[in-house]
PDB file of N, CA and C in Angstrom:
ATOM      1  N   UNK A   1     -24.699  -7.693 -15.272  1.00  0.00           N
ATOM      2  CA  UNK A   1     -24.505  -7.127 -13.955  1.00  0.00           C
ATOM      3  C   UNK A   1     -23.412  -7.863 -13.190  1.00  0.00           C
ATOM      4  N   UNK A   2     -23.678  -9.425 -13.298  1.00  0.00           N
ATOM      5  CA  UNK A   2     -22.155 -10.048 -12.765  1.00  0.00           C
ATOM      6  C   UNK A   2     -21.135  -9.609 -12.545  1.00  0.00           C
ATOM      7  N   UNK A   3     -20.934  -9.087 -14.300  1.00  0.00           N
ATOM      8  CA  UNK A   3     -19.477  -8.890 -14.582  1.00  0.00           C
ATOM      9  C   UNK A   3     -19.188  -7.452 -14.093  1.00  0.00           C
ATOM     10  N   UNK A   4     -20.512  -6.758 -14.349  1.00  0.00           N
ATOM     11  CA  UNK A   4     -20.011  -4.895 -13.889  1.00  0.00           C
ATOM     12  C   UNK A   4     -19.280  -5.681 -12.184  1.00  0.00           C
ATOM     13  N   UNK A   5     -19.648  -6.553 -11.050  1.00  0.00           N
ATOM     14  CA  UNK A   5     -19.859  -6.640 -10.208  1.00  0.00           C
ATOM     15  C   UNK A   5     -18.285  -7.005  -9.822  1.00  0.00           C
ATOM     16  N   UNK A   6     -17.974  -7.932 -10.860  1.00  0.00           N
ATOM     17  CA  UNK A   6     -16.660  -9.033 -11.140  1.00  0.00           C
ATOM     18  C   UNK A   6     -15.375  -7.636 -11.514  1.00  0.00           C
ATOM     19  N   UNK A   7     -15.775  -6.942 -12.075  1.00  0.00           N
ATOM     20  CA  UNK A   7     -14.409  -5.958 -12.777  1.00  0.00           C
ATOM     21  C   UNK A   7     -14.362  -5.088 -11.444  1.00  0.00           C
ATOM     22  N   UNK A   8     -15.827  -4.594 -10.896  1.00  0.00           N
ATOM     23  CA  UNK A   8     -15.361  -3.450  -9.538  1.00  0.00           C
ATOM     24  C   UNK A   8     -14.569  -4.284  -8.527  1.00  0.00           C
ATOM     25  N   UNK A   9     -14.996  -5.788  -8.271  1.00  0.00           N
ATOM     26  CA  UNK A   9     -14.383  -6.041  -7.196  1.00  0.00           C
ATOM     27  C   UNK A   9     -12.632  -6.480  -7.467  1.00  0.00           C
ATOM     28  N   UNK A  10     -12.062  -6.464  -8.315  1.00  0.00           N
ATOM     29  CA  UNK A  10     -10.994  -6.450  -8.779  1.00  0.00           C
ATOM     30  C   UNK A  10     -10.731  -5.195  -8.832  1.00  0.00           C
ATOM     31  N   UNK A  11     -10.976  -4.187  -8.534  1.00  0.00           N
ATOM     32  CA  UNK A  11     -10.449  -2.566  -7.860  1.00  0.00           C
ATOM     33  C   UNK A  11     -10.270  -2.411  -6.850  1.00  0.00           C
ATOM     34  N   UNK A  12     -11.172  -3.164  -5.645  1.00  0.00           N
ATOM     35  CA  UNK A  12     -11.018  -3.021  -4.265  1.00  0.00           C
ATOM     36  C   UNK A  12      -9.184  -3.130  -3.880  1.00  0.00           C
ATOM     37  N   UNK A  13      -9.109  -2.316  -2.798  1.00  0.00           N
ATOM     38  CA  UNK A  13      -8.221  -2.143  -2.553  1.00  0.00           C
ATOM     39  C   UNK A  13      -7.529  -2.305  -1.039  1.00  0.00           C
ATOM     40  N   UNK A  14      -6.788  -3.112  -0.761  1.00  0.00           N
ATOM     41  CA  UNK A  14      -6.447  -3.766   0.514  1.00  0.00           C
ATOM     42  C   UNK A  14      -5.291  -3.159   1.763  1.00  0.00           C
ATOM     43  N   UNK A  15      -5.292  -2.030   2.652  1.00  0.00           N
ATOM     44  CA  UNK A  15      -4.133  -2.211   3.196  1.00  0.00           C
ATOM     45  C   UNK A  15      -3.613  -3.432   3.960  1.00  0.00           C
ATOM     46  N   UNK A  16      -2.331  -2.837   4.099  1.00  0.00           N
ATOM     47  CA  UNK A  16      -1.570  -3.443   5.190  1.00  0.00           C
ATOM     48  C   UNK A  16      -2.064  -3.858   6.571  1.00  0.00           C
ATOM     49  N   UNK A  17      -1.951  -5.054   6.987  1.00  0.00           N
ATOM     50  CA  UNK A  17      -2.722  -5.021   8.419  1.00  0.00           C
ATOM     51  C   UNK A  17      -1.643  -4.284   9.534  1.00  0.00           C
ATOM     52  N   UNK A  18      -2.301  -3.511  10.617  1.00  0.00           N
ATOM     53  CA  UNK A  18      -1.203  -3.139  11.773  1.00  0.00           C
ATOM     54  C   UNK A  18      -2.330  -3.643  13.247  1.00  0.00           C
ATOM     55  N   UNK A  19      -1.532  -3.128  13.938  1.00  0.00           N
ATOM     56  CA  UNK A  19      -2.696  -3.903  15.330  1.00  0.00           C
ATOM     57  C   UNK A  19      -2.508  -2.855  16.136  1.00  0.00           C
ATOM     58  N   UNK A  20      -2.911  -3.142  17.474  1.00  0.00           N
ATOM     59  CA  UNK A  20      -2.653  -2.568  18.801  1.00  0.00           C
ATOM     60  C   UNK A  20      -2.675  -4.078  19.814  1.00  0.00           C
ATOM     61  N   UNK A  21      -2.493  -3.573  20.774  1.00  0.00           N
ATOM     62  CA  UNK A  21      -2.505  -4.767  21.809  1.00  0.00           C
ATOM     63  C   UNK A  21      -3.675  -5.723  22.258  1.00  0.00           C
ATOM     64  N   UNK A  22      -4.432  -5.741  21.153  1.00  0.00           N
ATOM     65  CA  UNK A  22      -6.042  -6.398  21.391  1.00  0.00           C
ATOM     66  C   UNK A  22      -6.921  -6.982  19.998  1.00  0.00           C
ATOM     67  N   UNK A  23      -6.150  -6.166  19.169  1.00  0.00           N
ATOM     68  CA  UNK A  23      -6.570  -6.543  17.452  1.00  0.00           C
ATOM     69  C   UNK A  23      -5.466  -6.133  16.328  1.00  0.00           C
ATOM     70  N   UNK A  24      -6.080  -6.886  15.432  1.00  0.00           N
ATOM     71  CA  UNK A  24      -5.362  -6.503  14.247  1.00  0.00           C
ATOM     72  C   UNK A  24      -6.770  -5.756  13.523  1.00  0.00           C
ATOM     73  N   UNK A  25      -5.908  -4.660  12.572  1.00  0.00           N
ATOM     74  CA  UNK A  25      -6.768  -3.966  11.547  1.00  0.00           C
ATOM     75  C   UNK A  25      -6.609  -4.196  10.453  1.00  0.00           C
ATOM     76  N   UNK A  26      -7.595  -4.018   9.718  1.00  0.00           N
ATOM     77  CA  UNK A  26      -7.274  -3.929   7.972  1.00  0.00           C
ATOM     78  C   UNK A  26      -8.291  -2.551   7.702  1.00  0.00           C
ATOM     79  N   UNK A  27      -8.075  -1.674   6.756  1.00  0.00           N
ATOM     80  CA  UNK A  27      -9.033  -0.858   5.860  1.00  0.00           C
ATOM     81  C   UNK A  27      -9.201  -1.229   4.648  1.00  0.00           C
ATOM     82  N   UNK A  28     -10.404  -1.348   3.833  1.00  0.00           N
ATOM     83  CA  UNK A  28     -10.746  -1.888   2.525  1.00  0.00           C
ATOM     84  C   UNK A  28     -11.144  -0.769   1.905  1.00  0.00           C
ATOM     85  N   UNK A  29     -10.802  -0.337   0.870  1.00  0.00           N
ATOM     86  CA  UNK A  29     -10.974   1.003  -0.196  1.00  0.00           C
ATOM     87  C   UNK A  29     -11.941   0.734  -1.627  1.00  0.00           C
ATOM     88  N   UNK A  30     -13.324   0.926  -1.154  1.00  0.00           N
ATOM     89  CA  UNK A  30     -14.017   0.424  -2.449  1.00  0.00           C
ATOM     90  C   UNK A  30     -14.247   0.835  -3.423  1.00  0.00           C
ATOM     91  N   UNK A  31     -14.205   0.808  -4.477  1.00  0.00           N
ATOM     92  CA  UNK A  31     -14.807   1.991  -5.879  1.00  0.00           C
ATOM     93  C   UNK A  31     -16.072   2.286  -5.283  1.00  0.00           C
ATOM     94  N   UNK A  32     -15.695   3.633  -5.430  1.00  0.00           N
ATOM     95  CA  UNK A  32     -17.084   4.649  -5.205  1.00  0.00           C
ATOM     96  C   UNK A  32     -18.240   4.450  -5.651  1.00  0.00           C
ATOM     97  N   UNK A  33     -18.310   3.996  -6.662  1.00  0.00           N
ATOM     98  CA  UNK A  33     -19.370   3.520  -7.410  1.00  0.00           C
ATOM     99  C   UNK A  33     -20.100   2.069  -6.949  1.00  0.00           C
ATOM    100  N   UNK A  34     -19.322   1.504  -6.067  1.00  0.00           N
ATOM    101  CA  UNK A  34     -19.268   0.001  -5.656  1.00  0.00           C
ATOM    102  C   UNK A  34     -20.513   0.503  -4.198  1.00  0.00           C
ATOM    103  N   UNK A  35     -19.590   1.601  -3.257  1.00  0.00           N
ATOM    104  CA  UNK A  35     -19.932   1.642  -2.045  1.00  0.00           C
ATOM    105  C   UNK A  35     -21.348   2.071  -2.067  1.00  0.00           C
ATOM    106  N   UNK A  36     -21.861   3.089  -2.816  1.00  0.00           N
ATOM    107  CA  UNK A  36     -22.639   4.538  -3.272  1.00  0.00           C
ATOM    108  C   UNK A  36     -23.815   3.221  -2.342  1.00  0.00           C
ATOM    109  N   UNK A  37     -23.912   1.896  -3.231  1.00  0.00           N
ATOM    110  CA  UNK A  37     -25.432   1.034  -3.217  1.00  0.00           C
ATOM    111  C   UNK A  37     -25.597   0.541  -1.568  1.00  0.00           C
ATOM    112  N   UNK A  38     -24.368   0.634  -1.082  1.00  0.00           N
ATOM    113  CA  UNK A  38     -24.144  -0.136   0.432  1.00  0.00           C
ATOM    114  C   UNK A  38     -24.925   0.775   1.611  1.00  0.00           C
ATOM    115  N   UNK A  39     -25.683  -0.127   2.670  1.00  0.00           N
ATOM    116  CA  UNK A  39     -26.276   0.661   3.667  1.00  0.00           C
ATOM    117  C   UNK A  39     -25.373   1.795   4.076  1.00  0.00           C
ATOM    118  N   UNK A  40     -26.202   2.916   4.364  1.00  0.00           N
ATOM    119  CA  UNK A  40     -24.839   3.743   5.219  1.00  0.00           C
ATOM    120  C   UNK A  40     -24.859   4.095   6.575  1.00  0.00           C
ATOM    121  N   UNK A  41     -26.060   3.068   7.148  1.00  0.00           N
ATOM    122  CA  UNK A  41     -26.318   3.695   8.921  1.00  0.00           C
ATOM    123  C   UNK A  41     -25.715   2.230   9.629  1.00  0.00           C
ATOM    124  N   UNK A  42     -25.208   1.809   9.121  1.00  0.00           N
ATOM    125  CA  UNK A  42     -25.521   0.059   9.782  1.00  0.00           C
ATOM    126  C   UNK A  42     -23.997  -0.861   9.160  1.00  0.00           C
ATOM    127  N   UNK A  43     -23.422  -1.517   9.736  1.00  0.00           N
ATOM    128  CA  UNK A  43     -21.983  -2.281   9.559  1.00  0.00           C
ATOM    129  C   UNK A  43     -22.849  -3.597   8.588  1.00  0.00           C
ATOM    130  N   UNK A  44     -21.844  -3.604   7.877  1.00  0.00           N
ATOM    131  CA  UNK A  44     -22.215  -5.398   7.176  1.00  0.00           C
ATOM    132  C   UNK A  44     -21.644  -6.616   7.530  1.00  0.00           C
ATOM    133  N   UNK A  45     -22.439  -7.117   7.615  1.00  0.00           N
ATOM    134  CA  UNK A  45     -22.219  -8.942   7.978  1.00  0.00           C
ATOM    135  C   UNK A  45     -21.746  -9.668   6.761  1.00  0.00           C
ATOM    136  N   UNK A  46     -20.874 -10.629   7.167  1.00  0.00           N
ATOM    137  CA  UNK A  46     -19.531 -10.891   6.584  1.00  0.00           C
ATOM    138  C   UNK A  46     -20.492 -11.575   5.367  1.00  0.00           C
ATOM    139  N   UNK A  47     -21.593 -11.959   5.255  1.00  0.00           N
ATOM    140  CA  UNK A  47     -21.749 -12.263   3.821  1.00  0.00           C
ATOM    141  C   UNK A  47     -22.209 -11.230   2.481  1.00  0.00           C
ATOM    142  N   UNK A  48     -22.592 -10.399   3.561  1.00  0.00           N
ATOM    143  CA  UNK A  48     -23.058  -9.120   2.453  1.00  0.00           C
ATOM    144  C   UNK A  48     -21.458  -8.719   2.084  1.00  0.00           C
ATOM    145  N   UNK A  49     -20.305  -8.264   2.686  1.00  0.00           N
ATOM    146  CA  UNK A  49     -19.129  -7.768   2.344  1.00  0.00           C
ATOM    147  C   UNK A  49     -18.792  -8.336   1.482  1.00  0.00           C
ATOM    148  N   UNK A  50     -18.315 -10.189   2.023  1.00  0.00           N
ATOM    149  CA  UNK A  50     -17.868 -10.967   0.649  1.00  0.00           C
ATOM    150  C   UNK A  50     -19.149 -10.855  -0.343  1.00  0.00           C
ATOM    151  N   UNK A  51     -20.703 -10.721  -0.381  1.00  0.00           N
ATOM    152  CA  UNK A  51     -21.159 -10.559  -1.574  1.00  0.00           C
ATOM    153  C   UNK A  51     -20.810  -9.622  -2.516  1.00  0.00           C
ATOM    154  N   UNK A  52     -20.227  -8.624  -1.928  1.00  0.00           N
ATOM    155  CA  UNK A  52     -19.760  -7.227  -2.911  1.00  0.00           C
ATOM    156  C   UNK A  52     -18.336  -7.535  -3.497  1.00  0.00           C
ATOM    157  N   UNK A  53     -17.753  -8.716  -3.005  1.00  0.00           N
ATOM    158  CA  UNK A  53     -16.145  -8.791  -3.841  1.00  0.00           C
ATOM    159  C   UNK A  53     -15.126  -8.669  -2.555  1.00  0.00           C
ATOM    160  N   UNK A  54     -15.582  -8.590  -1.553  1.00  0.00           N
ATOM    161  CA  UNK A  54     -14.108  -7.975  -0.584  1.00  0.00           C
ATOM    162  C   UNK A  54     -13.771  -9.560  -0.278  1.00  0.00           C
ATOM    163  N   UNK A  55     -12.711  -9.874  -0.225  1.00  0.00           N
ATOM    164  CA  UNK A  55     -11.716 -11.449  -0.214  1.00  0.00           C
ATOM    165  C   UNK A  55     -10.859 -11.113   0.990  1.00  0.00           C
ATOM    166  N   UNK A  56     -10.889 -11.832   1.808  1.00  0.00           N
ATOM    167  CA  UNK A  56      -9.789 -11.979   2.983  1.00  0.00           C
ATOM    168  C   UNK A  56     -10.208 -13.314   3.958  1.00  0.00           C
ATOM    169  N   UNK A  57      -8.980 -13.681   4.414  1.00  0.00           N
ATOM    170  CA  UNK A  57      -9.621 -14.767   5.492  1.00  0.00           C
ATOM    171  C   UNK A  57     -10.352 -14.596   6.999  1.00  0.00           C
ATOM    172  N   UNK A  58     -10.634 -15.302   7.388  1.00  0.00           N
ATOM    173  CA  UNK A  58     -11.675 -15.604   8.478  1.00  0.00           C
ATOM    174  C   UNK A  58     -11.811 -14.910   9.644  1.00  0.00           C
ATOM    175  N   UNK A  59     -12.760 -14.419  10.350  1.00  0.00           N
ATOM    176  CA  UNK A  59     -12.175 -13.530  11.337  1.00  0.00           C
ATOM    177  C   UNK A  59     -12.873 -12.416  11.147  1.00  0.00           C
ATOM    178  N   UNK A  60     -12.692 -11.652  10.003  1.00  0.00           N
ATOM    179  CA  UNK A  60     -12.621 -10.144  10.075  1.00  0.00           C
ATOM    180  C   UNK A  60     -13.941  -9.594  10.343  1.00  0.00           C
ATOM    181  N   UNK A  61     -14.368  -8.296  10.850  1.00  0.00           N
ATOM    182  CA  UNK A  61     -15.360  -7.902  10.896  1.00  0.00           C
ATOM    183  C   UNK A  61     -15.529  -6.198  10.527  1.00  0.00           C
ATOM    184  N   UNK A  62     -16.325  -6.255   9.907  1.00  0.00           N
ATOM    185  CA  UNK A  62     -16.830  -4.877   9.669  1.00  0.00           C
ATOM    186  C   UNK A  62     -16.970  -4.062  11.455  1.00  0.00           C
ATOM    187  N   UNK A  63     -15.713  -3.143  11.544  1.00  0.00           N
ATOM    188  CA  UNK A  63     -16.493  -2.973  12.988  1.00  0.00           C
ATOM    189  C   UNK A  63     -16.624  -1.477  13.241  1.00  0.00           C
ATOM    190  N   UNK A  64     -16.432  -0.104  11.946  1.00  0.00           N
ATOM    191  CA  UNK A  64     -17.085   0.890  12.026  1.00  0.00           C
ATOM    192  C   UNK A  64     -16.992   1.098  10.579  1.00  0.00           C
ATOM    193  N   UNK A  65     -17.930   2.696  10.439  1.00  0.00           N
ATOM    194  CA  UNK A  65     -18.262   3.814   9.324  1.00  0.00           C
ATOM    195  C   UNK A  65     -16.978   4.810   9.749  1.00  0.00           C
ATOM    196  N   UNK A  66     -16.613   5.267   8.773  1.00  0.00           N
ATOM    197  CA  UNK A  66     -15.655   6.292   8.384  1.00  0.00           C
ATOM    198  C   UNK A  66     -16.712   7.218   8.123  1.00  0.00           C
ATOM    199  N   UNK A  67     -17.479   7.757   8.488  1.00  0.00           N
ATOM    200  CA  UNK A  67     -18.533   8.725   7.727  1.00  0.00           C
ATOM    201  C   UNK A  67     -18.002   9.727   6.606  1.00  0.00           C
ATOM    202  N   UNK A  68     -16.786   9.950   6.862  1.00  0.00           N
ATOM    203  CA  UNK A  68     -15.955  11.507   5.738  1.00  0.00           C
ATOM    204  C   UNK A  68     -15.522  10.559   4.728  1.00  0.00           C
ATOM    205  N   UNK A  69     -15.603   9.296   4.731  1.00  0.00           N
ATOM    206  CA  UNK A  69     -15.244   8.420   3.393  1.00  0.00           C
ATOM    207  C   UNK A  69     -15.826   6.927   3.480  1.00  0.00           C
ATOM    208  N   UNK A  70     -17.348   6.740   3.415  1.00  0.00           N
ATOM    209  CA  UNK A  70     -17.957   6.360   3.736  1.00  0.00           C
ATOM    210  C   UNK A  70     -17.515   4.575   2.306  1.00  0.00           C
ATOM    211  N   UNK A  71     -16.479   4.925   1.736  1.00  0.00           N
ATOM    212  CA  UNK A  71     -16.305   3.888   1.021  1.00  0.00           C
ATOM    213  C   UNK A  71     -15.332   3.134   1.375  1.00  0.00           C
ATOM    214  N   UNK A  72     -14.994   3.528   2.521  1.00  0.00           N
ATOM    215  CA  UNK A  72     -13.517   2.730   3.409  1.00  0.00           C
ATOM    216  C   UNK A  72     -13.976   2.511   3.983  1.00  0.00           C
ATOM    217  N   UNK A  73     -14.550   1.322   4.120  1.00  0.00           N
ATOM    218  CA  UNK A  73     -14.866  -0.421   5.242  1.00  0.00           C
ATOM    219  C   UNK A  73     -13.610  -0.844   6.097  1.00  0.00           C
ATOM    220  N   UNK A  74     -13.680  -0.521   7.640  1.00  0.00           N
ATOM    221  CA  UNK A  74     -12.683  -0.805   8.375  1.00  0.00           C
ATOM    222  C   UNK A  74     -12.995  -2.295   9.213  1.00  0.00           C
ATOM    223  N   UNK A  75     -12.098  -2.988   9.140  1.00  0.00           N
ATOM    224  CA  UNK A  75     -12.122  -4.428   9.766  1.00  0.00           C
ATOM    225  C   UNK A  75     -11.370  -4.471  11.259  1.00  0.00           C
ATOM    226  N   UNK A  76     -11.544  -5.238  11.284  1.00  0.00           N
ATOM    227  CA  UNK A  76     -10.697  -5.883  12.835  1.00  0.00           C
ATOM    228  C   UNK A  76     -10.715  -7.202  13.213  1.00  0.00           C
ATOM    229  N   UNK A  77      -9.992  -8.263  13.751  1.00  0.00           N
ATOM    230  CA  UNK A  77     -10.021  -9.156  14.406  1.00  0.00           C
ATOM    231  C   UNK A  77      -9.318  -9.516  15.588  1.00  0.00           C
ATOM    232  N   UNK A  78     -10.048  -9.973  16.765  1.00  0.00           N
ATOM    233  CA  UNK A  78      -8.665  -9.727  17.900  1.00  0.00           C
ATOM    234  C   UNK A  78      -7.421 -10.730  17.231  1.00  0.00           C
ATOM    235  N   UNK A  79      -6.591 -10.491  17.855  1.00  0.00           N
ATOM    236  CA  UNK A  79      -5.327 -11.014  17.791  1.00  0.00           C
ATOM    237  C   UNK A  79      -4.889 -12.538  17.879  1.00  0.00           C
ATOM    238  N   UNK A  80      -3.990 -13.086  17.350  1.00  0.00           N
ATOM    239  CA  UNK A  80      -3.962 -14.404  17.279  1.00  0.00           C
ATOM    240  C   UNK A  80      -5.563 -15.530  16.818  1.00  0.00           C
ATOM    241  N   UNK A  81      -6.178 -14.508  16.145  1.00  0.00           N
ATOM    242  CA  UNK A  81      -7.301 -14.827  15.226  1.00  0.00           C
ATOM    243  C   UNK A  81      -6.560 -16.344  13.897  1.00  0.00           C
ATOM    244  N   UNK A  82      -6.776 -17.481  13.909  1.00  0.00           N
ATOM    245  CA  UNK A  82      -6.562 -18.332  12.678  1.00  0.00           C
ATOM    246  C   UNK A  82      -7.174 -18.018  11.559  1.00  0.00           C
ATOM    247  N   UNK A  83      -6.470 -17.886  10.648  1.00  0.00           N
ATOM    248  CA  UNK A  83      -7.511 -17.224   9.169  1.00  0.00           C
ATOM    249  C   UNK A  83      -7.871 -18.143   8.707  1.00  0.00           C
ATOM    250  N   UNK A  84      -7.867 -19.478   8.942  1.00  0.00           N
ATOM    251  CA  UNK A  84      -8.402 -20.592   8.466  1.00  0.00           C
ATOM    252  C   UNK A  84      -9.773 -20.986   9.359  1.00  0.00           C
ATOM    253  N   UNK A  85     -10.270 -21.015  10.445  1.00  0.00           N
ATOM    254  CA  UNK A  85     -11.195 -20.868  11.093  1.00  0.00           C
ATOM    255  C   UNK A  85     -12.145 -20.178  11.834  1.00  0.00           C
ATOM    256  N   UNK A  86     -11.188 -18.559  11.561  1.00  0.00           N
ATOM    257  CA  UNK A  86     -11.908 -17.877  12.030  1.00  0.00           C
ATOM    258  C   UNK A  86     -11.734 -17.492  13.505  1.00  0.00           C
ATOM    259  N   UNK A  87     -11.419 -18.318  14.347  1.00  0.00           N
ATOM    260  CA  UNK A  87     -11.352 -18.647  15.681  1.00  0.00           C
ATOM    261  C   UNK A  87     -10.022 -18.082  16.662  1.00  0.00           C
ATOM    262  N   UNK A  88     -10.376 -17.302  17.629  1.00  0.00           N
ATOM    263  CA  UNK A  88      -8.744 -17.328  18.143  1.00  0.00           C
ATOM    264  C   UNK A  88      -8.343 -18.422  19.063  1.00  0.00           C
ATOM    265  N   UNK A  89      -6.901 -18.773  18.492  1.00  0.00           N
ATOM    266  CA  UNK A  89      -6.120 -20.311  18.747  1.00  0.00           C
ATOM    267  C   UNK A  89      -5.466 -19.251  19.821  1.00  0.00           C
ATOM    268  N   UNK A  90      -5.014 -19.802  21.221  1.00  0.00           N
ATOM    269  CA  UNK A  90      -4.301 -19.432  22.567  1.00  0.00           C
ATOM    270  C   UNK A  90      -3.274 -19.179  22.062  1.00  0.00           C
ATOM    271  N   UNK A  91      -2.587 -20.086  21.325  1.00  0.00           N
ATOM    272  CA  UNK A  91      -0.883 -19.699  21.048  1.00  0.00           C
ATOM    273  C   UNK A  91      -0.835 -18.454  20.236  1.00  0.00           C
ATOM    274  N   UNK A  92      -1.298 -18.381  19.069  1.00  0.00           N
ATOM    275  CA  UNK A  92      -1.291 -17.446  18.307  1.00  0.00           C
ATOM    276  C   UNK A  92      -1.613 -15.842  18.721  1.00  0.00           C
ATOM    277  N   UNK A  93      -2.593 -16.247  19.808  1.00  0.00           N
ATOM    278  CA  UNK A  93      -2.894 -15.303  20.705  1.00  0.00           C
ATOM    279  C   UNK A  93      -1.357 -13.931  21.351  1.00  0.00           C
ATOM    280  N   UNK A  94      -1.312 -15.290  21.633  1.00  0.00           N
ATOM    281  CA  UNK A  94       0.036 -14.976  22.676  1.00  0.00           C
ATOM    282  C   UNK A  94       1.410 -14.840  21.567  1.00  0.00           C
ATOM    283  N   UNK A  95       1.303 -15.709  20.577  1.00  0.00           N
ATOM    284  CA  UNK A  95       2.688 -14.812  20.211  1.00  0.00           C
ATOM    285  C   UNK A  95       2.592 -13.649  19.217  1.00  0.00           C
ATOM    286  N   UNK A  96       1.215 -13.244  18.823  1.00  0.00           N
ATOM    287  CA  UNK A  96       0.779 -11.582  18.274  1.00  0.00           C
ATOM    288  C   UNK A  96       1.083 -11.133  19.568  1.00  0.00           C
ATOM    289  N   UNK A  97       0.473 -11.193  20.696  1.00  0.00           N
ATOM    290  CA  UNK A  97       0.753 -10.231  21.536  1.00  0.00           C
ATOM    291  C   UNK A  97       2.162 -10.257  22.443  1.00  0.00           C
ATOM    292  N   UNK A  98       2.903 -10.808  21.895  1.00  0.00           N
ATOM    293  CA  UNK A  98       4.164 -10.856  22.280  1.00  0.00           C
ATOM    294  C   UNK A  98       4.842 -10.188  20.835  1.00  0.00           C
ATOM    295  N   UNK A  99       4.682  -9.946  19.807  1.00  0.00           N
ATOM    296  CA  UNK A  99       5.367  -9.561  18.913  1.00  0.00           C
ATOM    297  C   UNK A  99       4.490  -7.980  18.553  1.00  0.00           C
ATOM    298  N   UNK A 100       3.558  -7.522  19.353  1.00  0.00           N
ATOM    299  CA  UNK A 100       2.844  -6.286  19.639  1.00  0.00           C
ATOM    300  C   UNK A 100       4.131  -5.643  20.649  1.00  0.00           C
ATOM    301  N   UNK A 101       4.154  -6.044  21.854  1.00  0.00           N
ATOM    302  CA  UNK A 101       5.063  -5.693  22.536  1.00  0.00           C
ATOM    303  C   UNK A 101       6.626  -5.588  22.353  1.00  0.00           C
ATOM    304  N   UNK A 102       7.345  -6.476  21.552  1.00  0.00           N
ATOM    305  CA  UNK A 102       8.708  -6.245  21.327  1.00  0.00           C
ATOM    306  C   UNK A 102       8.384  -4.976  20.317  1.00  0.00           C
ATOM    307  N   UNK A 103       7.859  -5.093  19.148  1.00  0.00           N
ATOM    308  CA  UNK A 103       7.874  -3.814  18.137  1.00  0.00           C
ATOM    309  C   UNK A 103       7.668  -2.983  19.221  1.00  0.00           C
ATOM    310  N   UNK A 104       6.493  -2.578  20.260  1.00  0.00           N
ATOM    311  CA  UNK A 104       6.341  -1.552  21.188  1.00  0.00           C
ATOM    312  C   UNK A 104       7.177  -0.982  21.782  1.00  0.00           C
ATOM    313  N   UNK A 105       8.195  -1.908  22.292  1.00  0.00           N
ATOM    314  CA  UNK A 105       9.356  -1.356  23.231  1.00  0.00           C
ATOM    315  C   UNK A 105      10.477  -1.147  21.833  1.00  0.00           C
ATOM    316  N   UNK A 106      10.715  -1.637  21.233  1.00  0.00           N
ATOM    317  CA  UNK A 106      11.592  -0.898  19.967  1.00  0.00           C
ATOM    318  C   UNK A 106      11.439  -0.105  19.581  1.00  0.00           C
ATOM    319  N   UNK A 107      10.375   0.412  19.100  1.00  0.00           N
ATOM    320  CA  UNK A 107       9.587   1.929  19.057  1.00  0.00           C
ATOM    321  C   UNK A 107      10.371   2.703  19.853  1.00  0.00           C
ATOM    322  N   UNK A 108      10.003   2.764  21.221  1.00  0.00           N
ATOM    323  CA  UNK A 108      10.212   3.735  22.027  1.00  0.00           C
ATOM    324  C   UNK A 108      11.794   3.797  22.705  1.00  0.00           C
ATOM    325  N   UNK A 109      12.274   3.024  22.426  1.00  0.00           N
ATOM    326  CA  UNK A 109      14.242   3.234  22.161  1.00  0.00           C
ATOM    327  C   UNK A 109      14.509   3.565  21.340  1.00  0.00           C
ATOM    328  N   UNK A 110      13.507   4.166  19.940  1.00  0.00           N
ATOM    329  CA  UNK A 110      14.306   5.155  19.067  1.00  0.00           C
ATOM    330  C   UNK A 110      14.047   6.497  19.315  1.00  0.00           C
TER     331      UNK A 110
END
């Protein structure tokens, strides 16, 4: 069972993070077969997620259901989050949300 456990989680599948002015996102794409066993009324706590294979640093949280694809686990962490502690550091804070805003206003001059 390990290994069935060990080969699915080496399928999971990771986007790109993007943000808005308050968090960063990630979506996690699980083998279907992976998700099928996972609660489906209720978000998971970060040890049940990493128990299923999902790998990322510190911070993140399960913070809704996709119900129409109930195998895409959506994350979030606010911004200037340290992936080493988990914790949001002030600076980091501030220069995500300073680099939220320049992309923002570049955006909208094209």
């Amino acid at each position: 069972e390990l290994y069935g456990l060990r080969t699915m989680a080496s399928r999971i599948e990771y986007s790109e993070k993007y943000t808005d002015d308050a968090f960063e996102y990630r979506h996690v794409i699980l083998p279907k077969e992976l998700a099928k066993n996972l609660p489906k009324a209720r978000l998971l706590g970060e040890q049940e997620w990493r128990g299923i294979g999902v790998q990322q640093s510190r911070g993140w949280q399960h913070y809704a259901i996709h119900r129409p694809e109930p195998h895409i686990l959506l994350f979030r962490r606010p911004l200037g989050t340290d992936p080493v502690t988990g914790k949001v550091d002030v600076e980091l804070e501030r220069d995500a949300k300073e680099a939220y805003n320049a992309s923002l206003a570049a955006n909208q001059r094209k």
